[in-house]
N, C-alpha and C. Protein backbone atom coordinates (compact mmCIF):
# COMPACT_ATOMS: atom_id res chain seq x y z
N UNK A 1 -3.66 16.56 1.59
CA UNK A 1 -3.08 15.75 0.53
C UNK A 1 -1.64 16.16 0.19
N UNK A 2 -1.01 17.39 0.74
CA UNK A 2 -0.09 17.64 -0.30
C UNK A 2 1.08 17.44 0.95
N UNK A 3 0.78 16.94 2.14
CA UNK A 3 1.80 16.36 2.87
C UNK A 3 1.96 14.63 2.46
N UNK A 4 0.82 14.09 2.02
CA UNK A 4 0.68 12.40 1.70
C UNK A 4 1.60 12.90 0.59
N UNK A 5 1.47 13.55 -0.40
CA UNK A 5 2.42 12.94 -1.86
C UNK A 5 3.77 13.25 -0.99
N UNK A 6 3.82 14.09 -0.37
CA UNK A 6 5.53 14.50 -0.28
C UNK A 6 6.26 13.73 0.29
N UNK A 7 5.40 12.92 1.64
CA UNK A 7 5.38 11.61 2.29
C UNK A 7 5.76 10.44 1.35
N UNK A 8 4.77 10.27 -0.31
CA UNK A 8 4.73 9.19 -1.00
C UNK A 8 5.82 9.54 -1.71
N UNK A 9 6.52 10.93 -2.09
CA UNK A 9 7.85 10.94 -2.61
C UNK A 9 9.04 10.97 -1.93
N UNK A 10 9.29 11.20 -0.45
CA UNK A 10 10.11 11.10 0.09
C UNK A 10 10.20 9.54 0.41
N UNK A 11 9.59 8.50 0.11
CA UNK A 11 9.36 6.90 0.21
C UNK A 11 9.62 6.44 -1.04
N UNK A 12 10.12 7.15 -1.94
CA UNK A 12 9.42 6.43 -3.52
C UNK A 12 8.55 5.79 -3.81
N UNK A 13 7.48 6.52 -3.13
CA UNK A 13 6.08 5.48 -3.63
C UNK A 13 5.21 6.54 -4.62
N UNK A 14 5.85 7.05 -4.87
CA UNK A 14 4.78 8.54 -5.59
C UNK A 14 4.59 8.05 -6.90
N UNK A 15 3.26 7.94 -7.79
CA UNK A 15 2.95 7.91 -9.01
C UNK A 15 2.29 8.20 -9.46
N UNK A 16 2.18 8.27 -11.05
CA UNK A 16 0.72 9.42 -11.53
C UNK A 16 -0.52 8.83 -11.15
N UNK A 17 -1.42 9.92 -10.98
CA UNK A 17 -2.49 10.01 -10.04
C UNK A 17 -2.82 9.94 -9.02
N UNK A 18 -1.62 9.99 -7.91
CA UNK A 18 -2.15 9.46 -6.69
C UNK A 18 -2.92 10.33 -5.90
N UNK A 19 -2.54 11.58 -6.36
CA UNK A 19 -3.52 12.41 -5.66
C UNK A 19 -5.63 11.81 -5.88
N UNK A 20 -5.09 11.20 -6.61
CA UNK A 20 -7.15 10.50 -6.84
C UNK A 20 -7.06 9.60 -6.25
N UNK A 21 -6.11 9.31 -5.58
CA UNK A 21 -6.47 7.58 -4.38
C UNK A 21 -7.15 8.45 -3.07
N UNK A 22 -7.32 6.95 -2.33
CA UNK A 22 -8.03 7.07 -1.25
C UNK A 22 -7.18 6.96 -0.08
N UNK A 23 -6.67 7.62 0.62
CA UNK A 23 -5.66 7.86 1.63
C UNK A 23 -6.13 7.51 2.91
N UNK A 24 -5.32 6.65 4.24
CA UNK A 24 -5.20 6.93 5.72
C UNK A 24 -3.81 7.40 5.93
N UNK A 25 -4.23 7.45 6.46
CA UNK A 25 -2.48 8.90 7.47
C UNK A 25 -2.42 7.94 8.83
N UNK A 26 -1.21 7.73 9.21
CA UNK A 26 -0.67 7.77 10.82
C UNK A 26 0.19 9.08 11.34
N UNK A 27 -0.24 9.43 12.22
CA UNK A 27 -0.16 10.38 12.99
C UNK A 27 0.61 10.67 14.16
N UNK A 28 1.56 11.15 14.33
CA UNK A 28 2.52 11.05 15.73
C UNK A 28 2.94 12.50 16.09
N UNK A 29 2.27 13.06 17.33
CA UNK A 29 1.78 14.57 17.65
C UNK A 29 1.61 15.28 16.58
N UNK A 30 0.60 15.85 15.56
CA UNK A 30 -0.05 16.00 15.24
C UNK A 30 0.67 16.21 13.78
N UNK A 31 2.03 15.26 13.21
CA UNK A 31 2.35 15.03 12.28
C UNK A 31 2.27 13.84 11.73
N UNK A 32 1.77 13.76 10.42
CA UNK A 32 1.81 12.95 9.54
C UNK A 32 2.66 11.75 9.12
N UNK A 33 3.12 10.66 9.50
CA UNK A 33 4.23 9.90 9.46
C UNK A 33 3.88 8.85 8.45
N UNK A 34 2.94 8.36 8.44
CA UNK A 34 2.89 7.18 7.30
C UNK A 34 1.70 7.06 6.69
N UNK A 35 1.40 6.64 5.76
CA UNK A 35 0.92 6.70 4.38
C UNK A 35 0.16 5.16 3.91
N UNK A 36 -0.87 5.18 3.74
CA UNK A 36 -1.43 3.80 3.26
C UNK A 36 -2.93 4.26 2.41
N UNK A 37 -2.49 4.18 1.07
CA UNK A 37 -3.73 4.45 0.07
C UNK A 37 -4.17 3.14 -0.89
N UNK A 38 -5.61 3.79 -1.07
CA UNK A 38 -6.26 2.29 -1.55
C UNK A 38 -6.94 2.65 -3.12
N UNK A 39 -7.23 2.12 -3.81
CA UNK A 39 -7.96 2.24 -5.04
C UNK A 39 -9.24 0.90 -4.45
N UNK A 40 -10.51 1.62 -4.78
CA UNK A 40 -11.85 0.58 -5.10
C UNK A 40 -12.14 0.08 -6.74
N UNK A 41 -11.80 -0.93 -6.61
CA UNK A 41 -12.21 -1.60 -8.19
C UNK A 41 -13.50 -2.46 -7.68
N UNK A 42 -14.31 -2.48 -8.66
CA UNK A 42 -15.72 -2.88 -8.56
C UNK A 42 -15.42 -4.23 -8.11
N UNK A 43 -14.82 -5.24 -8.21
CA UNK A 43 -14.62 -6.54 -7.80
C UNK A 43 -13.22 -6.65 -6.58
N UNK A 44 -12.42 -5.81 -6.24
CA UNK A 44 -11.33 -5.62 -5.59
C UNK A 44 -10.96 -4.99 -5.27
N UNK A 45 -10.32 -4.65 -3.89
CA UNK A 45 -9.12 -3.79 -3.30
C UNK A 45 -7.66 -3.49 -3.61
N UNK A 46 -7.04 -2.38 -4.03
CA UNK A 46 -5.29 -2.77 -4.28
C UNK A 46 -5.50 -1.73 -3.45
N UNK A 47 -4.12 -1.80 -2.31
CA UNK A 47 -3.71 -1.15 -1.79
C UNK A 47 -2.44 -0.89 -1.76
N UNK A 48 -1.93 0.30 -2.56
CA UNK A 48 -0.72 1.24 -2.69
C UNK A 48 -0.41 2.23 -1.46
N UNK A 49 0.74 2.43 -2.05
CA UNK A 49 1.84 3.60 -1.40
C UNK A 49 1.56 3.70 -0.15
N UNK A 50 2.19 2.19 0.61
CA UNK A 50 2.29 2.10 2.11
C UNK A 50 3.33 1.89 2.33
N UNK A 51 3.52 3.00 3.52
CA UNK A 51 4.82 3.56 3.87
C UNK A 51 4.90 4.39 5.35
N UNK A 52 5.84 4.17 6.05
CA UNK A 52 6.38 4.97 7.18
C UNK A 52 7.74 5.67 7.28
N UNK A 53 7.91 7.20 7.74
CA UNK A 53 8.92 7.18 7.79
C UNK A 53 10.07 6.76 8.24
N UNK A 54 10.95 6.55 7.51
CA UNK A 54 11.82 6.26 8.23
C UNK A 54 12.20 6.08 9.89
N UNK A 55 12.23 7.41 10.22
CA UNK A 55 12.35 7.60 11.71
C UNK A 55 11.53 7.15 12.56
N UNK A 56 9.98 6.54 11.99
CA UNK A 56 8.85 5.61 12.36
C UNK A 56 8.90 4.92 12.43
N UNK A 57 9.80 4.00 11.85
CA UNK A 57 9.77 2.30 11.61
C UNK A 57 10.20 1.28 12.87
N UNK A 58 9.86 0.54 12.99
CA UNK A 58 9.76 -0.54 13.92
C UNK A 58 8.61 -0.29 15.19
N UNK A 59 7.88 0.70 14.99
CA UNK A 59 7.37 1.30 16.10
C UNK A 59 4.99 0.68 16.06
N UNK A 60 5.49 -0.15 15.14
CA UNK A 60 3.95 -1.08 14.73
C UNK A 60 3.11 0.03 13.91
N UNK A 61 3.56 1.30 13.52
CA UNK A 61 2.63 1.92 12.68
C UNK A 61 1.89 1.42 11.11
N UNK A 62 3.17 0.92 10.64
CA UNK A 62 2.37 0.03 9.66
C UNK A 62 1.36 -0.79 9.65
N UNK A 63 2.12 -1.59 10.40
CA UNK A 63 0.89 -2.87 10.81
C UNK A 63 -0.57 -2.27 11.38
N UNK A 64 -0.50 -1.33 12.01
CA UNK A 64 -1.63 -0.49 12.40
C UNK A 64 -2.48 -0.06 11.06
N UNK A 65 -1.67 0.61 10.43
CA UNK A 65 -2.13 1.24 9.39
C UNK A 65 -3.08 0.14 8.57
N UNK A 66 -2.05 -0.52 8.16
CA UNK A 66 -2.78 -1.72 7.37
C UNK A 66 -3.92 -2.78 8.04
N UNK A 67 -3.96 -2.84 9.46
CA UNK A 67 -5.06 -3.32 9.87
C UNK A 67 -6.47 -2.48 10.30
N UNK A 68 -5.98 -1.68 10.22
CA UNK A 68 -7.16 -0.03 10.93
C UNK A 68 -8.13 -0.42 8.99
N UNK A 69 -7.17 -0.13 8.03
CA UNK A 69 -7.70 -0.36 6.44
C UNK A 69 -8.42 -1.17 6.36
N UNK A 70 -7.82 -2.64 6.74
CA UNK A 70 -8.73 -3.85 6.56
C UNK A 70 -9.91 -3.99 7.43
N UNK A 71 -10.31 -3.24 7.96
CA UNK A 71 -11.84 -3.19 8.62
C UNK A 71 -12.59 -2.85 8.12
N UNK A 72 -11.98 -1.63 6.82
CA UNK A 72 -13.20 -0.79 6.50
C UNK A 72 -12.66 -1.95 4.75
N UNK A 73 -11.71 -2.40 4.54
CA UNK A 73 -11.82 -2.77 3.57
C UNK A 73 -12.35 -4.04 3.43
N UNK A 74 -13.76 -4.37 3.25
CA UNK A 74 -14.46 -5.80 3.11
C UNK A 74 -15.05 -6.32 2.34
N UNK A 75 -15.36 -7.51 2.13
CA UNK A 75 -16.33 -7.86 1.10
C UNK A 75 -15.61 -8.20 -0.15
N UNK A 76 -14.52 -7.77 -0.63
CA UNK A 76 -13.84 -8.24 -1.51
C UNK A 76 -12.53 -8.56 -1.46
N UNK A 77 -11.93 -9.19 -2.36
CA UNK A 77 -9.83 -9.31 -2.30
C UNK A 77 -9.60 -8.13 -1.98
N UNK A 78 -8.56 -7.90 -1.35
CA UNK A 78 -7.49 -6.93 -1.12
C UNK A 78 -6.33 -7.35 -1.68
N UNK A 79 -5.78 -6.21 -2.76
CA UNK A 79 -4.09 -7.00 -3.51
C UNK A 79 -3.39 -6.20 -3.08
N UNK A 80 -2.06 -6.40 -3.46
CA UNK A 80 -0.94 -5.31 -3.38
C UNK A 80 0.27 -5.97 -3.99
N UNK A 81 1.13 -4.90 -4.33
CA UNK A 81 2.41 -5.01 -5.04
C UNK A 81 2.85 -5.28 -4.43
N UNK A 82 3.64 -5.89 -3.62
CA UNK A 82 5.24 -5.48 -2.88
C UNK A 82 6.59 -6.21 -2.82
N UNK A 83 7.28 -5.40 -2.02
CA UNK A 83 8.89 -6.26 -2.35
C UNK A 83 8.95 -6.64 -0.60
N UNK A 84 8.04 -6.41 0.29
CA UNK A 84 8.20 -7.07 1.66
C UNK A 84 7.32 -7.66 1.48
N UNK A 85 7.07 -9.07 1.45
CA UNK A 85 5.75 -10.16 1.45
C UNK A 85 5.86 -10.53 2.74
N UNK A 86 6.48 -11.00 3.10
CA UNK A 86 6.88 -11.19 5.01
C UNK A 86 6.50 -9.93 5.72
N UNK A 87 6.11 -8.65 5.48
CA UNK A 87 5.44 -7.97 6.53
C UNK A 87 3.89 -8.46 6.28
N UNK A 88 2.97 -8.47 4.66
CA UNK A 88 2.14 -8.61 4.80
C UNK A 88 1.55 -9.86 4.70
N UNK A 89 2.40 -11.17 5.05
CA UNK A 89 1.93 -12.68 5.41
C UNK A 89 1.46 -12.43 6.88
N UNK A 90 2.52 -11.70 7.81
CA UNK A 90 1.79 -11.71 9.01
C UNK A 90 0.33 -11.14 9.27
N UNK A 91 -0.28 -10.34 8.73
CA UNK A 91 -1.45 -9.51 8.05
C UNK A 91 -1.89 -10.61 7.61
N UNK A 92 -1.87 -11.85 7.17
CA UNK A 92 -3.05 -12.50 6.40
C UNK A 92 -3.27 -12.43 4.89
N UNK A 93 -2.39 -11.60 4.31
CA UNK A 93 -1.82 -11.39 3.22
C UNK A 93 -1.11 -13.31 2.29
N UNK A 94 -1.57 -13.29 1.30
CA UNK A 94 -1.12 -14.83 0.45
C UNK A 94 0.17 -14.33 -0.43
N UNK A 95 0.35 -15.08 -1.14
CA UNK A 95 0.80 -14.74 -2.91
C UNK A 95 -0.16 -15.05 -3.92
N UNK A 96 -0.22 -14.14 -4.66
CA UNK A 96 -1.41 -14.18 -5.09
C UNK A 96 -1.09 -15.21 -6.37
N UNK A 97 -1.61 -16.27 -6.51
CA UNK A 97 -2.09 -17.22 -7.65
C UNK A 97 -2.07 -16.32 -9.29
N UNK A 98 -2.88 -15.61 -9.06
CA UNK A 98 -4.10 -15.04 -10.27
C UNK A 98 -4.03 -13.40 -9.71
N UNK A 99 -3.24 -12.96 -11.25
CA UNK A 99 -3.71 -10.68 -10.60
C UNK A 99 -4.49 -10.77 -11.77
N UNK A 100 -5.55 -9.91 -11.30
CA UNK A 100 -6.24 -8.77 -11.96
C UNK A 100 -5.73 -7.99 -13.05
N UNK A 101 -6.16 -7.79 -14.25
CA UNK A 101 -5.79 -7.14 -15.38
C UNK A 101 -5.39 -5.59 -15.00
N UNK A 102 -6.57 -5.28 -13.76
CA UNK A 102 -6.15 -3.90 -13.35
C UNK A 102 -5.22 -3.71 -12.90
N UNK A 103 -4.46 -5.01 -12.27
CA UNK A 103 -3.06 -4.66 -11.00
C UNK A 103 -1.98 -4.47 -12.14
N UNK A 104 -1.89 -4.96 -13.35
CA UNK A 104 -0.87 -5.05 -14.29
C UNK A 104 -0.42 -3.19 -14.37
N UNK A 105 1.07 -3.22 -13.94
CA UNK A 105 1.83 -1.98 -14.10
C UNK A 105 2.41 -1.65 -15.39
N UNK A 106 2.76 -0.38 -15.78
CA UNK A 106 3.56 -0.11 -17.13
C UNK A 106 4.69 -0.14 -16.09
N UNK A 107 5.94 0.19 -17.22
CA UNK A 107 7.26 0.36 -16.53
C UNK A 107 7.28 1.39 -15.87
N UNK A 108 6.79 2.54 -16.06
CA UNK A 108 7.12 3.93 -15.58
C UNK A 108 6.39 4.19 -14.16
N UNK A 109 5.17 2.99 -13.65
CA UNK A 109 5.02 2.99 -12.42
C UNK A 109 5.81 2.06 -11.43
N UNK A 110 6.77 1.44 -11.68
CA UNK A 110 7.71 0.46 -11.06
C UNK A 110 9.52 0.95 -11.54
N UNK A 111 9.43 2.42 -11.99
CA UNK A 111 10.96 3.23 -12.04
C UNK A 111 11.27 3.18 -10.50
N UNK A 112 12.39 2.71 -10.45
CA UNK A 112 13.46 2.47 -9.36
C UNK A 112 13.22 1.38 -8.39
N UNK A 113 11.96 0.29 -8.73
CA UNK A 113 11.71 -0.67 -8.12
C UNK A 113 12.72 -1.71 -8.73
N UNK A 114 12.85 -2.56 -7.58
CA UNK A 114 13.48 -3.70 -8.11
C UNK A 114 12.34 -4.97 -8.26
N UNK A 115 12.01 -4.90 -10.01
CA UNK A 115 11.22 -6.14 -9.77
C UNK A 115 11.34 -7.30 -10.08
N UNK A 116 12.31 -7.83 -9.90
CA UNK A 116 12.58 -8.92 -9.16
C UNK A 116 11.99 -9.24 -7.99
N UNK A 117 12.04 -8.57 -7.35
CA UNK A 117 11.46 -8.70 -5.87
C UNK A 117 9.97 -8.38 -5.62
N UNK A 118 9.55 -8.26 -6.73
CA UNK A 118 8.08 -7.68 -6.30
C UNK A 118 7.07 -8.86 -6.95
N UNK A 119 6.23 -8.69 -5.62
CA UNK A 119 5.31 -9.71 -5.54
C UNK A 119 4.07 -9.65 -5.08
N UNK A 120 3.11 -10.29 -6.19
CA UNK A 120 1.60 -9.61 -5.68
C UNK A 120 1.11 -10.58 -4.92
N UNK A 121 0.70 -9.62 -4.31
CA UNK A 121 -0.55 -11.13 -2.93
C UNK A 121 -1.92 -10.41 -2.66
N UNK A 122 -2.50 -11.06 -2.17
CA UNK A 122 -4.23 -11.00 -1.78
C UNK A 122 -4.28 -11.13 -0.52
N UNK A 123 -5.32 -10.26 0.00
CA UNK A 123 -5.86 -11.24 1.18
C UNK A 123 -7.49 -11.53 0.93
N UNK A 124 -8.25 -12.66 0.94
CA UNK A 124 -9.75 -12.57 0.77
C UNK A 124 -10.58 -11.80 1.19
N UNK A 125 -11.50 -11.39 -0.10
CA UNK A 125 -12.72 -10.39 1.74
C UNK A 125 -13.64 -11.38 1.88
């Protein structure tokens, strides 16, 4: 865990509690490169602090990441925050209509986001 937060703070995705989420790791020789954690809500999926490093990117780890998740994540919505909706439309990812009372953020978990740009979507389970 204490390479994922450093991972989720070197991304700015780090926020209180994340050490109590549910984490996958991508892996590139036997280091840690990207980051994709989930919270279980009794009716829904949100999936936070997905991220690659830098020096990772373009290389399909995300998309990996996030589809390796959605196998084990079933049976219900899957949401998420984000300011790239065009990575997760190709994923099957919507805009979401209708969030969840749970997805609602204070300010202090969206410090240094631009939200403007942020946009919640679903995908069905």
């Amino acid at each position: 865990m204490p390479y994922v937060v450093r991972i989720a703070w070197r991304l700015a995705l780090d926020y209180p509690g994340l050490e109590k989420d549910t984490f996958y790791v991508a892996e590139e020789r036997g280091k840690i490169v990207g980051i994709l954690g989930f919270r279980d809500f009794s009716e829904f999926y949100e999936l936070v602090a997905v991220g690659v490093l830098e020096e990772y990117r373009e290389m399909g780890i995300g998309k990996k990441l996030v589809t390796e998740a959605l196998k084990e994540l079933t049976g219900k919505p899957v949401y998420l925050l984000t300011t790239v909706p065009s990575f997760y439309e190709k994923l099957g990812f919507e805009k979401a209509q209708e969030v969840p009372a749970a997805l609602k953020k204070d300010s202090a978990w969206c410090t240094g986001c631009d939200r403007s740009r942020c946009v919640a979507m679903v995908r069905k389970g």
